[in-house]
C-alpha atoms as a PDB file:
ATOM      1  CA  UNK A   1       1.934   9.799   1.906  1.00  0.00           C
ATOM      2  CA  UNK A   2       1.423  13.518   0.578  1.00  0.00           C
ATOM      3  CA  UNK A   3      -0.760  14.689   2.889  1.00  0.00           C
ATOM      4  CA  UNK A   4      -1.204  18.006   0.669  1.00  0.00           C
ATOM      5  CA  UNK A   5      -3.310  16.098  -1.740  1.00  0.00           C
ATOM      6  CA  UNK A   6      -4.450  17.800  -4.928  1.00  0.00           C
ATOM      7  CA  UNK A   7      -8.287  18.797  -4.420  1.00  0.00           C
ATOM      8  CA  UNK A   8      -7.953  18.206  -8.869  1.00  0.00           C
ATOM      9  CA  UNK A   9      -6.559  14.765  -7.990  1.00  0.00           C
ATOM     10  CA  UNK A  10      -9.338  13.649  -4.924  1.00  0.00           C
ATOM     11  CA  UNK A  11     -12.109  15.208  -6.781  1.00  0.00           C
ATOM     12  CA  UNK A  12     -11.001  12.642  -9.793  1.00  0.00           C
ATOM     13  CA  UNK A  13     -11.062   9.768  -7.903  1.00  0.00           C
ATOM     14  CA  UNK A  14     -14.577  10.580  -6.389  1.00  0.00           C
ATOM     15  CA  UNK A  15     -15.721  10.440  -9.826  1.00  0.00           C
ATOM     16  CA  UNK A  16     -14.220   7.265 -10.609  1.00  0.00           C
ATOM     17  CA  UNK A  17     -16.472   5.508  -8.069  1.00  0.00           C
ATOM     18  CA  UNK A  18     -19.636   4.427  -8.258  1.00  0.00           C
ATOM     19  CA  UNK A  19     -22.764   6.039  -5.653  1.00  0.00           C
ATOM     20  CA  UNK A  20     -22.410   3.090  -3.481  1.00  0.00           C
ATOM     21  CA  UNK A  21     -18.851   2.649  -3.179  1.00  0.00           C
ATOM     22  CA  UNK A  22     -18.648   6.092  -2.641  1.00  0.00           C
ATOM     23  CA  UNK A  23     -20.930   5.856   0.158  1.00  0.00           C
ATOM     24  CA  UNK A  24     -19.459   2.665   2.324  1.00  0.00           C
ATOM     25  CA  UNK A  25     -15.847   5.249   1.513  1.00  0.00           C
ATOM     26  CA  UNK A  26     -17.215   8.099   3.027  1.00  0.00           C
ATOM     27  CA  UNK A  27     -18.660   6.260   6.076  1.00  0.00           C
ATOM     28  CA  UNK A  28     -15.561   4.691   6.478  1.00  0.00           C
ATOM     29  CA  UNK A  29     -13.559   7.967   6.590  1.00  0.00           C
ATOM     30  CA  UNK A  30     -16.367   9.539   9.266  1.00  0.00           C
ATOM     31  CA  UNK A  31     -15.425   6.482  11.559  1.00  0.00           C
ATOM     32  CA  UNK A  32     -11.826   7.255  10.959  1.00  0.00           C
ATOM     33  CA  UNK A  33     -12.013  10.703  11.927  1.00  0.00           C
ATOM     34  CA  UNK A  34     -14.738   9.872  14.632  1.00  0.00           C
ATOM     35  CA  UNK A  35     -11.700   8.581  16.398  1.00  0.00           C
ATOM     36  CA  UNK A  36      -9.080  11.496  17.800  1.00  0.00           C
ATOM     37  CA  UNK A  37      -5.954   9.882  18.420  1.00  0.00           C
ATOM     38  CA  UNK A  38      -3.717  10.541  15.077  1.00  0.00           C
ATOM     39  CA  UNK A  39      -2.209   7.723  15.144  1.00  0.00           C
ATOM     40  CA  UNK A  40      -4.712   5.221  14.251  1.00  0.00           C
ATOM     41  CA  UNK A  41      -5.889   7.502  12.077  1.00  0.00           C
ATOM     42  CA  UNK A  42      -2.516   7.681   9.695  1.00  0.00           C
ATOM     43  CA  UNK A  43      -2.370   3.893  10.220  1.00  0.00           C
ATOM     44  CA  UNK A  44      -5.742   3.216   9.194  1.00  0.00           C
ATOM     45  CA  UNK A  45      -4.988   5.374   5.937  1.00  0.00           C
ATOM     46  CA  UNK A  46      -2.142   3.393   5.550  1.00  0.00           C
ATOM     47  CA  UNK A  47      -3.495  -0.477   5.794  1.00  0.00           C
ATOM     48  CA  UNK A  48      -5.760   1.419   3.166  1.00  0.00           C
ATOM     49  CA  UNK A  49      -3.754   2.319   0.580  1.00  0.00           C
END
């Protein structure tokens, strides 16, 4: 994974989805990074993908 993503590139994809989808997305990513150890963090991006 590139973890230097292209802001162009994210900002794209946030467009692509719809306001809830977008939502239940960017609650799952503030559980993600609710939780410190890096880890399960790059795993959980992973199973993700």
């Amino acid at each position: 994974m590139n973890n230097n993503m292209n802001m162009a590139e994210l900002m794209s994809m946030l467009a692509k989805m719809d306001k809830k989808e977008l939502e239940k997305n960017i609650n799952k990513v503030s559980q993600i990074l609710k939780n410190n150890d890096a880890n399960s963090i790059i795993n959980e991006i992973k199973k993700n993908k």
